[in-house]
Protein backbone atom coordinates (compact mmCIF):
# COMPACT_ATOMS: atom_id res chain seq x y z
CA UNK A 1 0.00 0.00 0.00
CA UNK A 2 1.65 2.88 -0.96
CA UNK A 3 1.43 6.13 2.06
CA UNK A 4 2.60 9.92 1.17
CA UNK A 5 4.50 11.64 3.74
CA UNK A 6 5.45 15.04 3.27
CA UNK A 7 7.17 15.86 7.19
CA UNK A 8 9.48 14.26 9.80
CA UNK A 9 6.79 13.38 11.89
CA UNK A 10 4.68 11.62 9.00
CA UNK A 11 7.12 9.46 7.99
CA UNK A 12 7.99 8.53 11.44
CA UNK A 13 4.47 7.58 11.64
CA UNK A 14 5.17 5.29 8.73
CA UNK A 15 7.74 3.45 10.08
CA UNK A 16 5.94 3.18 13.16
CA UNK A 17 2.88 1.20 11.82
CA UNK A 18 4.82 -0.57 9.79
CA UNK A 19 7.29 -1.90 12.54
CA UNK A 20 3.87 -2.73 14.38
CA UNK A 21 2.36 -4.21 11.72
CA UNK A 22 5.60 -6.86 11.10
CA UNK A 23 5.00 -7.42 14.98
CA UNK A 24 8.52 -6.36 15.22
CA UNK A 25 10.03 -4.57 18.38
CA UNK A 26 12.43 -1.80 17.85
CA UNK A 27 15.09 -3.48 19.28
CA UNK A 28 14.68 -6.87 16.67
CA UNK A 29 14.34 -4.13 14.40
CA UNK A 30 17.54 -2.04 15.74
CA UNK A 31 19.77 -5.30 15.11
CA UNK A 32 18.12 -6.07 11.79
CA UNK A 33 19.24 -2.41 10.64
CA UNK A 34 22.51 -1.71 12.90
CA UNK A 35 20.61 0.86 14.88
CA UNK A 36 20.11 1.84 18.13
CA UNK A 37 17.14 1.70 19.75
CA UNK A 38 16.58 4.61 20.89
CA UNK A 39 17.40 5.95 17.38
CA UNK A 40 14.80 4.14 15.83
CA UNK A 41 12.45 5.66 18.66
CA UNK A 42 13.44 9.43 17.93
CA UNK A 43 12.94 8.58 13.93
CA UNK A 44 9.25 7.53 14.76
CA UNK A 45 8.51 10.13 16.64
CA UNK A 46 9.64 12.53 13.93
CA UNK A 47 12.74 13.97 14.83
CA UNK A 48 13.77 16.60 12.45
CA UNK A 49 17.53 16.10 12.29
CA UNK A 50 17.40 12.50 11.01
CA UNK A 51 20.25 11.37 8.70
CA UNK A 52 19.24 10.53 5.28
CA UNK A 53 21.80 6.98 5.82
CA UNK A 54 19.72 6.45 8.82
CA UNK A 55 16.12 6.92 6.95
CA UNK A 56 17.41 4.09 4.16
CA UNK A 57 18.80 2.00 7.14
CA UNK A 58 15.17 1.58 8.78
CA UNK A 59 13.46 1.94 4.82
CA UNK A 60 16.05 -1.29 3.96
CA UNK A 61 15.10 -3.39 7.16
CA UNK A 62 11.47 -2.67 6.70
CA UNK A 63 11.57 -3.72 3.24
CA UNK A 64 10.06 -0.29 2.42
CA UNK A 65 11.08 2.29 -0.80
CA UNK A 66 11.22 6.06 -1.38
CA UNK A 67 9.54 7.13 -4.10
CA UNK A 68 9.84 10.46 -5.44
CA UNK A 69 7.40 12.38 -7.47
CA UNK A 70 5.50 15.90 -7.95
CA UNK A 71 3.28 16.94 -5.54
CA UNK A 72 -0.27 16.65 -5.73
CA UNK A 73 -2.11 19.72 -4.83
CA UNK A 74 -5.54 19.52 -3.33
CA UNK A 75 -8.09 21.10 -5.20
CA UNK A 76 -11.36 22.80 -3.72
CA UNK A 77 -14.40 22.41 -5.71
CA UNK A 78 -16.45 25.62 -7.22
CA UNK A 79 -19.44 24.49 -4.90
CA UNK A 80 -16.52 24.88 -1.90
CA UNK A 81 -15.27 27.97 -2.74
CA UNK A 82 -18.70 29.62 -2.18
CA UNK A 83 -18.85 28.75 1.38
């Protein structure tokens, strides 16, 4: 199922119900990536200064991919534009 995450915190959510849904603690899933655990707590709750290496590191053990594309902008109908 593919999820769009556009902040820290939303892709922290990501991992997070992913990990849970694999029924995977974050320390099985600190030794399947070479992490700490308490890194791969601060990256699910959305800590801003996460290293790119360490994103790929949890992405890689999760079995999960980046893709990139354009954004899609949300568009308000005529109808909600009136009120």
């Amino acid at each position: 199922m593919q999820q769009t995450a556009r902040t820290p915190k939303q892709v922290g959510e990501i991992l997070h119900r992913t990990r849970r849904a694999l029924h995977i603690s974050q320390s099985a899933l600190g030794e399947k990536s070479g992490l700490w655990q308490e890194t791969i707590s601060r990256v699910e709750k959305g800590s801003p200064g996460t290293k790119l290496e360490t994103l790929f590191d949890l992405l890689a053990a999760l079995d999960l991919e980046v893709v990139i594309q354009p954004r899609r902008k949300n568009k308000i109908s005529k109808m909600g534009a009136i009120f």
